[in-house]
Protein backbone atom coordinates (compact mmCIF):
# COMPACT_ATOMS: atom_id res chain seq x y z
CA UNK A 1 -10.38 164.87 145.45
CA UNK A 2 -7.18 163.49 145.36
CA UNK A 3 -6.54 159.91 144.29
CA UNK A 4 -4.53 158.11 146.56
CA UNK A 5 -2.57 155.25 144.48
CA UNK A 6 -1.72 152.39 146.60
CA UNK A 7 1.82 151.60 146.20
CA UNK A 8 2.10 148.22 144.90
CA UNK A 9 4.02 146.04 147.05
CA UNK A 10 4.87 142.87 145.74
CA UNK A 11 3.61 139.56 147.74
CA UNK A 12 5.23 136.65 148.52
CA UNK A 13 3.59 133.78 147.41
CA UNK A 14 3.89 131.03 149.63
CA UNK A 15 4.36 127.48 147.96
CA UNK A 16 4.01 124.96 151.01
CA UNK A 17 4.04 124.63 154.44
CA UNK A 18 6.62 123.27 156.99
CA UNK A 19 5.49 120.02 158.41
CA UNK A 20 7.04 120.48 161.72
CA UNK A 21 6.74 124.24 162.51
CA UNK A 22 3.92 124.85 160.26
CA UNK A 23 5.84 128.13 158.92
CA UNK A 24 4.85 129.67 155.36
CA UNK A 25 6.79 128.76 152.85
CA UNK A 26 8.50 130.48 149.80
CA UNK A 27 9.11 128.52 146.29
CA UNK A 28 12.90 128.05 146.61
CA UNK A 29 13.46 128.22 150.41
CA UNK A 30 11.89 124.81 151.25
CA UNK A 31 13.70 121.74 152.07
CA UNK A 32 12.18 118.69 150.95
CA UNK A 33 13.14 115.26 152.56
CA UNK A 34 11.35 112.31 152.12
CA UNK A 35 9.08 113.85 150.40
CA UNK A 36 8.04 116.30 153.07
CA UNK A 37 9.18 120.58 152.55
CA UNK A 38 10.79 121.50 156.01
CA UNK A 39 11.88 124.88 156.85
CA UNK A 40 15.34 125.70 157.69
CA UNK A 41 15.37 125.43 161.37
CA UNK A 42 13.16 121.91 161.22
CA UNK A 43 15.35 120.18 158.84
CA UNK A 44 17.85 119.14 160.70
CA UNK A 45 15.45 118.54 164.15
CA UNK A 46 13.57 115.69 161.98
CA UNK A 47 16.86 113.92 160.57
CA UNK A 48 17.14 111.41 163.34
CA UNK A 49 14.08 109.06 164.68
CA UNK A 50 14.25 109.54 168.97
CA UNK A 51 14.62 105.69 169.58
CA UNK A 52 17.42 103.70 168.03
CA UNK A 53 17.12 99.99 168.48
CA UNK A 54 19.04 98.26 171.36
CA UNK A 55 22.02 96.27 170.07
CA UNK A 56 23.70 93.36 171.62
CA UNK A 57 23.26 92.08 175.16
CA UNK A 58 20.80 95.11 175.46
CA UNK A 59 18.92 93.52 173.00
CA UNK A 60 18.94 90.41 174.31
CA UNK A 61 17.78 91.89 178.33
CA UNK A 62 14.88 93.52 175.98
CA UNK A 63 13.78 90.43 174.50
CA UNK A 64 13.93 88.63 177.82
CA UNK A 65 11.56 91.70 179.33
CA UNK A 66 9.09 91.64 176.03
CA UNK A 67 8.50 88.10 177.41
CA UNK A 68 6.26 89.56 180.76
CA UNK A 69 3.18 90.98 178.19
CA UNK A 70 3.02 94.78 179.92
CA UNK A 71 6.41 95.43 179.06
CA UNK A 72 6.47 93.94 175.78
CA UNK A 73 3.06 95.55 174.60
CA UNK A 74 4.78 98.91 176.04
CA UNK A 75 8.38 98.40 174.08
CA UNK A 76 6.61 97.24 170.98
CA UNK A 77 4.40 100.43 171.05
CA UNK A 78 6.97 102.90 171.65
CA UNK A 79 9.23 101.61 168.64
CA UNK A 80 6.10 100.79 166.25
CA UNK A 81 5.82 104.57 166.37
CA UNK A 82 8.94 105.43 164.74
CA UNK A 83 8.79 105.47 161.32
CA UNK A 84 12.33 103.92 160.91
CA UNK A 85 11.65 100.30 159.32
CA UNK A 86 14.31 98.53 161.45
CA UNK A 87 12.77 100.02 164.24
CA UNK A 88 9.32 98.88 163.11
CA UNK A 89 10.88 95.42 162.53
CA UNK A 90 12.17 95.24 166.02
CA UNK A 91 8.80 96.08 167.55
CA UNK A 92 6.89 93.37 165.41
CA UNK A 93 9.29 90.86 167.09
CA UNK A 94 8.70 92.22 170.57
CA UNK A 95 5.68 91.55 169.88
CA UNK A 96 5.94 87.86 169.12
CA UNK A 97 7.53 87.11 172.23
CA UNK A 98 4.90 88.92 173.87
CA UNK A 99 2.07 86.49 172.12
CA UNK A 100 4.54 83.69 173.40
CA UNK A 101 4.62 84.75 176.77
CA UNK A 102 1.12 85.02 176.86
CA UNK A 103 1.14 81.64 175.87
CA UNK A 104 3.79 80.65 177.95
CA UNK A 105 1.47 82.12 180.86
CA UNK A 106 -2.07 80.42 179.99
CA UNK A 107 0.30 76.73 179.38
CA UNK A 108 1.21 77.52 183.02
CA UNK A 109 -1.61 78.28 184.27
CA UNK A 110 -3.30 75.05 182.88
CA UNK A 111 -0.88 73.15 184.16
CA UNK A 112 -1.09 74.40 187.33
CA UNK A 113 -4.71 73.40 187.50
CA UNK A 114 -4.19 70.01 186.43
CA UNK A 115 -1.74 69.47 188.56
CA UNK A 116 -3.82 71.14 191.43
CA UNK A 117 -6.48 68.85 190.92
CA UNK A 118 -4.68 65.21 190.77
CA UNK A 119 -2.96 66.26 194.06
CA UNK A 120 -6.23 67.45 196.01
CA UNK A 121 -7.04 63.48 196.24
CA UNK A 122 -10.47 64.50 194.75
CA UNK A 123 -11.84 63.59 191.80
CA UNK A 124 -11.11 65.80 189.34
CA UNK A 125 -10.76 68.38 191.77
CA UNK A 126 -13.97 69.96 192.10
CA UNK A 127 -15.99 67.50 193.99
CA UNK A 128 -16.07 68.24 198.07
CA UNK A 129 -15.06 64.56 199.83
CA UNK A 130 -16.99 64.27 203.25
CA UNK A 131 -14.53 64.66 206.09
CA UNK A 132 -13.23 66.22 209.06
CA UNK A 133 -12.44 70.17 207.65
């Protein structure tokens, strides 16, 4: 019988894994930023966050809009996602005016009732005076 000798091909050896992509990767050929290895084609795809904060009068319209809750529990979520810290930042104060406009809501609200209830000519505003309805 004839022995058959397996050639012996030599193996990569793969270090790490892109992130991203989730590609094989060889010691040497990965890119490592912020302390993540990326493969060529991912590196530059992950340099950039998706949302840059508003600036200026945007910013301002945006705070004015985190003041309904909805839309600032909505624009506080979609920038505490980023991983940017200025980014994070912004969405920690979109969500303080949202706890103020909640606020801002029940205050009205109250008032509203109190108010309700001196002009009803009742007392206290829950009592039924006899009468023609």
């Amino acid at each position: 019988m004839k022995k058959i000798l397996k050639s012996r091909v030599k193996k990569p050896e793969y270090k790490t894994a892109c992130v991203s992509c989730g590609m094989l990767l060889q010691e040497g050929s990965e890119n490592i930023k912020g302390g993540k290895n990326y493969c060529g084609s991912c590196v530059n795809l992950e340099s950039e966050s998706c949302f840059k904060r508003p600036k200026g009068f945007l910013k301002f319209l945006v705070y004015l809009f985190c003041i309904n809750p909805v839309i600032g529990f909505l624009i506080g979520t979609l920038y505490h996602s980023q991983q940017d810290k200025q980014n994070r930042d912004f969405a920690r104060l979109c969500y303080i005016i949202m706890a103020a406009g909640i606020l801002l809501c029940l205050f009205i609200f109250i008032l509203m009732a109190v108010a309700g209830s001196f002009m009803s000519g009742a007392e206290g505003g829950t009592l039924i005076q006899e009468g023609y309805y």
